[in-house]
C-alpha atoms as a PDB file:
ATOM      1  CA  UNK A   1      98.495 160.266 132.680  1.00  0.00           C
ATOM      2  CA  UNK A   2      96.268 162.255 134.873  1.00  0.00           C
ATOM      3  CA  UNK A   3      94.174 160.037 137.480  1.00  0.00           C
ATOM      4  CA  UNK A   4      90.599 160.414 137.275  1.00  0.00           C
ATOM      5  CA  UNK A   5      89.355 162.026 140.934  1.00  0.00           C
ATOM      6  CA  UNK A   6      87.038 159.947 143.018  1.00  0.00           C
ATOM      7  CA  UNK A   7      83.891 161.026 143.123  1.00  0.00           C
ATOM      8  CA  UNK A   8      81.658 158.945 145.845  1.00  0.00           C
ATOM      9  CA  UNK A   9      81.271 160.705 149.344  1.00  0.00           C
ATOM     10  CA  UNK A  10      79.205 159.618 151.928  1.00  0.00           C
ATOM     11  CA  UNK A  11      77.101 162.296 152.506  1.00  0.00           C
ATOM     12  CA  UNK A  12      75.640 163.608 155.765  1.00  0.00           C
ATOM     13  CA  UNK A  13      74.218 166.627 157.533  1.00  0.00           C
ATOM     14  CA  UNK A  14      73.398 168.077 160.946  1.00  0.00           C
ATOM     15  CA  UNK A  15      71.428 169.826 163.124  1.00  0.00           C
ATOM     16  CA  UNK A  16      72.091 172.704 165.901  1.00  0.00           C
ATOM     17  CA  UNK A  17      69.023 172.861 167.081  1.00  0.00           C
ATOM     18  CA  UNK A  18      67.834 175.796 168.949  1.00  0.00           C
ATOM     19  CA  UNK A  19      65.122 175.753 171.891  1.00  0.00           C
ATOM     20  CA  UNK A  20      64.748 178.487 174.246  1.00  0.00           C
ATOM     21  CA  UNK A  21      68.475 179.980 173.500  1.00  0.00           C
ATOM     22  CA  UNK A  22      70.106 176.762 174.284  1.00  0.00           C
ATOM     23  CA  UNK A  23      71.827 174.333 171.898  1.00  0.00           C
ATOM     24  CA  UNK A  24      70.824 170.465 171.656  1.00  0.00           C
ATOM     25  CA  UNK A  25      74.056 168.042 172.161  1.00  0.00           C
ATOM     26  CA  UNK A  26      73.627 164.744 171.836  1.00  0.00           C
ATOM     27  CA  UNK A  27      76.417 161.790 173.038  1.00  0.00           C
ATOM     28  CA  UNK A  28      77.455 159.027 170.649  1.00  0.00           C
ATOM     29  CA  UNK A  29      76.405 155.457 171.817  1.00  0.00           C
ATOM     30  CA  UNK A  30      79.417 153.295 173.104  1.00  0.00           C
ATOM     31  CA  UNK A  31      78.262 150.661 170.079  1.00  0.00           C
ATOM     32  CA  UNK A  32      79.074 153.585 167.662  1.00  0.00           C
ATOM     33  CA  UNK A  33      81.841 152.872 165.279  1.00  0.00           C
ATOM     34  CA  UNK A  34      83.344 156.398 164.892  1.00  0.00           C
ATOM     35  CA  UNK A  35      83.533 158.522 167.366  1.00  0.00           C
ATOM     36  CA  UNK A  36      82.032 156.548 170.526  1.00  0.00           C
ATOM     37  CA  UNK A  37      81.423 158.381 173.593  1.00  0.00           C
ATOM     38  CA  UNK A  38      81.709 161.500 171.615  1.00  0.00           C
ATOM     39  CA  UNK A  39      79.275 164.398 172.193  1.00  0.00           C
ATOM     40  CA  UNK A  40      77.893 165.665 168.572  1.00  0.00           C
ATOM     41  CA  UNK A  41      74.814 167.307 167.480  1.00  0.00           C
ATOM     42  CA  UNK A  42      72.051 164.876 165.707  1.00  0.00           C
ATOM     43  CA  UNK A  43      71.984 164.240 162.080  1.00  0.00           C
ATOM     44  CA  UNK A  44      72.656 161.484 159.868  1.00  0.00           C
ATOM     45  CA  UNK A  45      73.490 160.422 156.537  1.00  0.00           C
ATOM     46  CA  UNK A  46      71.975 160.750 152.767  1.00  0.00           C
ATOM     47  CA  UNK A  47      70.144 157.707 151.462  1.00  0.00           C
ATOM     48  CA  UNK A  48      69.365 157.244 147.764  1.00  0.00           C
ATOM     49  CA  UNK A  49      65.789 156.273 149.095  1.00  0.00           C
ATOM     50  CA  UNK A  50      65.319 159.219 150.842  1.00  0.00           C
ATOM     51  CA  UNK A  51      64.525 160.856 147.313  1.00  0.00           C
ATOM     52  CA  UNK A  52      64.497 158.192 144.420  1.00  0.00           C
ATOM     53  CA  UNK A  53      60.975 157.062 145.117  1.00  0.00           C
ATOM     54  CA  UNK A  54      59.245 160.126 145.272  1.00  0.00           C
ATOM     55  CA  UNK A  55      57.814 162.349 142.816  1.00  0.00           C
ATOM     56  CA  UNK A  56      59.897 164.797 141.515  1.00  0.00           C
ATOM     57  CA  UNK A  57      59.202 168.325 141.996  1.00  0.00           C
ATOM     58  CA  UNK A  58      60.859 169.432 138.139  1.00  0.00           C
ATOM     59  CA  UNK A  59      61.513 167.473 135.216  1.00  0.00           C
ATOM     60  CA  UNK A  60      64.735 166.223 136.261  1.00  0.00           C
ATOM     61  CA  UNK A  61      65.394 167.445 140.046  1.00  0.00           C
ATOM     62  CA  UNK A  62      64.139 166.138 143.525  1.00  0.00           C
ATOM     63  CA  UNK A  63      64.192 169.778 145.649  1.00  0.00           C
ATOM     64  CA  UNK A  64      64.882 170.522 149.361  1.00  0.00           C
ATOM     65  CA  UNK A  65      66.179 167.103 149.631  1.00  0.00           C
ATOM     66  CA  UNK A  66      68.691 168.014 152.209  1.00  0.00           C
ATOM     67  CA  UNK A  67      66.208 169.947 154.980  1.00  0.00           C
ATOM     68  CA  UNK A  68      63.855 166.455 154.344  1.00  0.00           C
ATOM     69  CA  UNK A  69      67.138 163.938 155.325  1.00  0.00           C
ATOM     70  CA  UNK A  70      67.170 166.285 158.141  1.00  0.00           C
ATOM     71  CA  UNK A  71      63.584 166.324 159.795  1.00  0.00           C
ATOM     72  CA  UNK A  72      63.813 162.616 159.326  1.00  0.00           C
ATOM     73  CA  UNK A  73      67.274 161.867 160.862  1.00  0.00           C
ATOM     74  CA  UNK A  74      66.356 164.422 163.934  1.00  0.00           C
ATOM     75  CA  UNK A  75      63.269 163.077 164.312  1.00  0.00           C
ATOM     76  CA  UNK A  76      64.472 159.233 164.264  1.00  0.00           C
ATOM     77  CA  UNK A  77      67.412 160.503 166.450  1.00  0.00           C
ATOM     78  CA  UNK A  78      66.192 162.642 169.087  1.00  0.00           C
ATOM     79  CA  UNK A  79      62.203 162.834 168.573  1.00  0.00           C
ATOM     80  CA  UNK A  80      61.955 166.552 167.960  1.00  0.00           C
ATOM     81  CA  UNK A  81      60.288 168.449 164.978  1.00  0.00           C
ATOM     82  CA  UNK A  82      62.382 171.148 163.414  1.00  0.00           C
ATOM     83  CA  UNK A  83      61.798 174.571 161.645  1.00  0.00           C
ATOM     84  CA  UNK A  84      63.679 177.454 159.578  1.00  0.00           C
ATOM     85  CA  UNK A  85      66.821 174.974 158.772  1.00  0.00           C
ATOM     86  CA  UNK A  86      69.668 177.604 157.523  1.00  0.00           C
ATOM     87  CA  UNK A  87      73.264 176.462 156.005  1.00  0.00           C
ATOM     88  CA  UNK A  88      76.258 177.024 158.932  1.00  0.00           C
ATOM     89  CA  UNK A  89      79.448 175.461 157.294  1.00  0.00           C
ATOM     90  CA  UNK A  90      80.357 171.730 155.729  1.00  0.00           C
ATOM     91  CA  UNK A  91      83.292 169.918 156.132  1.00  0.00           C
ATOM     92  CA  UNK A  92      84.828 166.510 154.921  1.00  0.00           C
ATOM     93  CA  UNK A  93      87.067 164.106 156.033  1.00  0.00           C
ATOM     94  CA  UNK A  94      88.254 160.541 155.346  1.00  0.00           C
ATOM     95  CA  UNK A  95      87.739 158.733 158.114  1.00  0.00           C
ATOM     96  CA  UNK A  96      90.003 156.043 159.353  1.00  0.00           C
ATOM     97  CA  UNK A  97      88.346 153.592 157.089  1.00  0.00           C
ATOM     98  CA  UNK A  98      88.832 154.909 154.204  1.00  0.00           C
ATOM     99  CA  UNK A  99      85.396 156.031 153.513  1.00  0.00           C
ATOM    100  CA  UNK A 100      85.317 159.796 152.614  1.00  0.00           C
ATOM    101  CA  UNK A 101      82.678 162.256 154.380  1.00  0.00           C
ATOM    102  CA  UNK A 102      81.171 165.367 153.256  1.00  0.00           C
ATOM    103  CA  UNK A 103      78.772 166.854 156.149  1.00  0.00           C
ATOM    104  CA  UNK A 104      76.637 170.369 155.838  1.00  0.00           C
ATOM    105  CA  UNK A 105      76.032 171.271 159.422  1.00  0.00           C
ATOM    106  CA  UNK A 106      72.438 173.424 159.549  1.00  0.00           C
ATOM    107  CA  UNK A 107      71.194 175.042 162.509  1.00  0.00           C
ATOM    108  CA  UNK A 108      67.105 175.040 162.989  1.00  0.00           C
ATOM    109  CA  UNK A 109      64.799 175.896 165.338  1.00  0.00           C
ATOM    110  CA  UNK A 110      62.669 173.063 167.521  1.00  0.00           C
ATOM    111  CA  UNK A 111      59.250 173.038 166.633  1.00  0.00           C
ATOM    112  CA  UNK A 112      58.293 170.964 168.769  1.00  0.00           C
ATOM    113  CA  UNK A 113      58.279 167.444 170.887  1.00  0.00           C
ATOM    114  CA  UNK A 114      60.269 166.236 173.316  1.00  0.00           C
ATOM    115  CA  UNK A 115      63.558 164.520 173.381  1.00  0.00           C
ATOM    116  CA  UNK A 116      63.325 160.933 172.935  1.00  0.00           C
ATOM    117  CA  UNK A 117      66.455 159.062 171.806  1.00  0.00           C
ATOM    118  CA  UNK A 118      67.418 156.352 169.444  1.00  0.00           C
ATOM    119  CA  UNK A 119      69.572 154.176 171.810  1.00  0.00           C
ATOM    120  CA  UNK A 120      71.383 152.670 168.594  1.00  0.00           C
ATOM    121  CA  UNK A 121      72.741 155.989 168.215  1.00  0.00           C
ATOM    122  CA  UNK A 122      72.947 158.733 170.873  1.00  0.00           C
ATOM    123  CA  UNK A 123      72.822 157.736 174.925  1.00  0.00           C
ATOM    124  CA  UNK A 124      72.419 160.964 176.543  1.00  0.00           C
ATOM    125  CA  UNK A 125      71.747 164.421 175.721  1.00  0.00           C
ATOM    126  CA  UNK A 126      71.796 168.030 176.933  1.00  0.00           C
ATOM    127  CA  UNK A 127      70.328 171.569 176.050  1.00  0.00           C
ATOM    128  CA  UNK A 128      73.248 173.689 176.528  1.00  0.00           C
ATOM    129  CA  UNK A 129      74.493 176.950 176.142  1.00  0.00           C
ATOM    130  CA  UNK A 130      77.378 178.007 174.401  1.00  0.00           C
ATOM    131  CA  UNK A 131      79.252 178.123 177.679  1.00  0.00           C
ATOM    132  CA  UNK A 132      78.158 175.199 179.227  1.00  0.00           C
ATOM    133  CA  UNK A 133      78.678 173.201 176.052  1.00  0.00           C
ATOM    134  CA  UNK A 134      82.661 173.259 176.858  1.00  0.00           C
ATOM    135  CA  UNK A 135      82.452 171.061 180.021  1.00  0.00           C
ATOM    136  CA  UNK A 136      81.320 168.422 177.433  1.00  0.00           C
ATOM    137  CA  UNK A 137      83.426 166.235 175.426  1.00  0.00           C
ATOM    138  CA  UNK A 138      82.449 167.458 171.759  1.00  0.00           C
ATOM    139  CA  UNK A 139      83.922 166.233 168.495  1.00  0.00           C
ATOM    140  CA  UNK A 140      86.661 168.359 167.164  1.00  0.00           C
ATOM    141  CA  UNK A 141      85.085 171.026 165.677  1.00  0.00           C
ATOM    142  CA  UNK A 142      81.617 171.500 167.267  1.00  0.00           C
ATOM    143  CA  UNK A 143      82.602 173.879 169.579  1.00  0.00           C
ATOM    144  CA  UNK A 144      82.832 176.484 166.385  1.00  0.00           C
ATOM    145  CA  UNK A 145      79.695 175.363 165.014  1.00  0.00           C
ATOM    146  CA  UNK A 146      77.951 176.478 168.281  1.00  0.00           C
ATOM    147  CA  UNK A 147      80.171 179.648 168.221  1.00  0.00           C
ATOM    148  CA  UNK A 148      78.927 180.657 164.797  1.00  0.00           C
ATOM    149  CA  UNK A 149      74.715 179.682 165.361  1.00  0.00           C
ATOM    150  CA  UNK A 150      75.230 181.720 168.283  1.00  0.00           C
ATOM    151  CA  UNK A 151      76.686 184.728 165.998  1.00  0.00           C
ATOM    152  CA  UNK A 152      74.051 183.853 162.909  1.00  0.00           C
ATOM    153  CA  UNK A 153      71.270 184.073 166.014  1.00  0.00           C
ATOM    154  CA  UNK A 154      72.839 187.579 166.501  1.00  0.00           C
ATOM    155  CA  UNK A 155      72.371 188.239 162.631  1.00  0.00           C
ATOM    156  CA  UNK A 156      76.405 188.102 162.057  1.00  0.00           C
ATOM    157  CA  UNK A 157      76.979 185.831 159.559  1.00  0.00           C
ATOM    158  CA  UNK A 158      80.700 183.794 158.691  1.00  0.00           C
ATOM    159  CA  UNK A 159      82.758 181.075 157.269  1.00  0.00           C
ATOM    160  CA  UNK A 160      84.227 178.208 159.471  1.00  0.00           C
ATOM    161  CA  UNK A 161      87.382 179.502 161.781  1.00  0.00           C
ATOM    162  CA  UNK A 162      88.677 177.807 165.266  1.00  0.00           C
ATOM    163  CA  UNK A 163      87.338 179.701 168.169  1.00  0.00           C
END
């Protein structure tokens, strides 16, 4: 008998956000449960309430729900207003809990504000560029984010690869 797939994901999504030509990294509080210590970019996960409670914009669909989890979790996270959010890759995991991840990593341009950070989440930060962000400690992975936002900036466009 064929086992029926599981179909729950914890859902999240991030933001390379882009000021001046240089990249925002952020590092993981010590409290953090995954990934302490860890430098990331901001983000955060999908809530139910982030769209059940408001109007919705068709007869059955809730639109742009994404890019609004995303002004709200960089604003709660590092302060800053973003702009012109575009798609750079997803990815999932199951983390060592069990609990399995899908997150759509964006790049956006600041709009404006200055970095102010939730000290629940994120200790220090750093506007970087792509060369500078490899003296940092980043989560597996990041590293080619920032490699392809700096290509989309360029207008070359791409799927996921290690750099």
């Amino acid at each position: 008998m064929k086992k029926e797939p599981q179909l729950l994901h914890e859902v999240a999504i991030t933001a390379i956000v882009v000021k001046d030509g240089k990249y925002l990294i952020t590092r993981r509080a010590l409290t953090k449960k995954r990934f302490p210590g860890m430098w990331t970019v901001p983000g955060g996960r999908l809530e139910t309430s982030d769209y059940v409670n408001l109007k919705k914009d068709t007869k059955d669909y809730w639109y742009n729900v994404l890019e609004q989890v995303l002004r709200r979790e960089v604003k709660e996270e590092v302060g800053l207003a973003i702009k012109n959010i575009e798609y750079v890759t997803s990815l999932a995991t199951v983390h060592k809990d069990g609990a399995p991840s899908l997150v759509i990593s964006c790049m956006a341009d600041w709009q404006k504000g200055a970095v102010k950070l939730q000290k629940s989440e994120t200790d220090e930060f750093a506007w970087v560029s792509l060369k500078e962000s490899k003296k940092y400690k980043l989560l597996d992975g990041i590293y080619d984010e920032l490699e392809m936002a700096e290509a989309r900036r360029k207008g070359i466009k791409s799927e996921w690869k290690r750099f």
